[in-house]
Protein backbone atom coordinates (compact mmCIF):
# COMPACT_ATOMS: atom_id res chain seq x y z
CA UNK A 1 -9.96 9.48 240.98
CA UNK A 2 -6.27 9.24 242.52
CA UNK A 3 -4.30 9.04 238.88
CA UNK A 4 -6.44 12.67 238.80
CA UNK A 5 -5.26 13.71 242.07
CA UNK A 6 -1.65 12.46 240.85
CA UNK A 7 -1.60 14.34 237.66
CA UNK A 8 -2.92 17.43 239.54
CA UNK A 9 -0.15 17.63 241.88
CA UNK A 10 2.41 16.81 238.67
CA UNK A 11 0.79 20.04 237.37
CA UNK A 12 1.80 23.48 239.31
CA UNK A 13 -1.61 24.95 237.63
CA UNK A 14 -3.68 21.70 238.63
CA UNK A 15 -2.18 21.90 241.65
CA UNK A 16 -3.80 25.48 242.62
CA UNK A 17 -7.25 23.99 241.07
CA UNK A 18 -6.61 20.96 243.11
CA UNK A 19 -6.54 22.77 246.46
CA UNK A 20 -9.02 25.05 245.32
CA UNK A 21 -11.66 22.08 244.92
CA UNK A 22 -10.31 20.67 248.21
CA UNK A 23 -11.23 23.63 249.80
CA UNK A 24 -14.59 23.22 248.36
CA UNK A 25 -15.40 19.96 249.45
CA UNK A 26 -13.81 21.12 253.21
CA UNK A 27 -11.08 18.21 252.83
């Protein structure tokens, strides 16, 4: 799942989503 996490952070959107479902999972 890191190429996922890489393309997220590539992505300003994806990024928000990213940290959204970080938050989520308390990471």
């Amino acid at each position: 799942m890191l190429h996922l996490v890489v393309y997220d952070i590539t992505d300003d959107s994806n990024r928000t989503r990213l940290a959204k479902l970080l938050e989520k999972f308390g990471l």
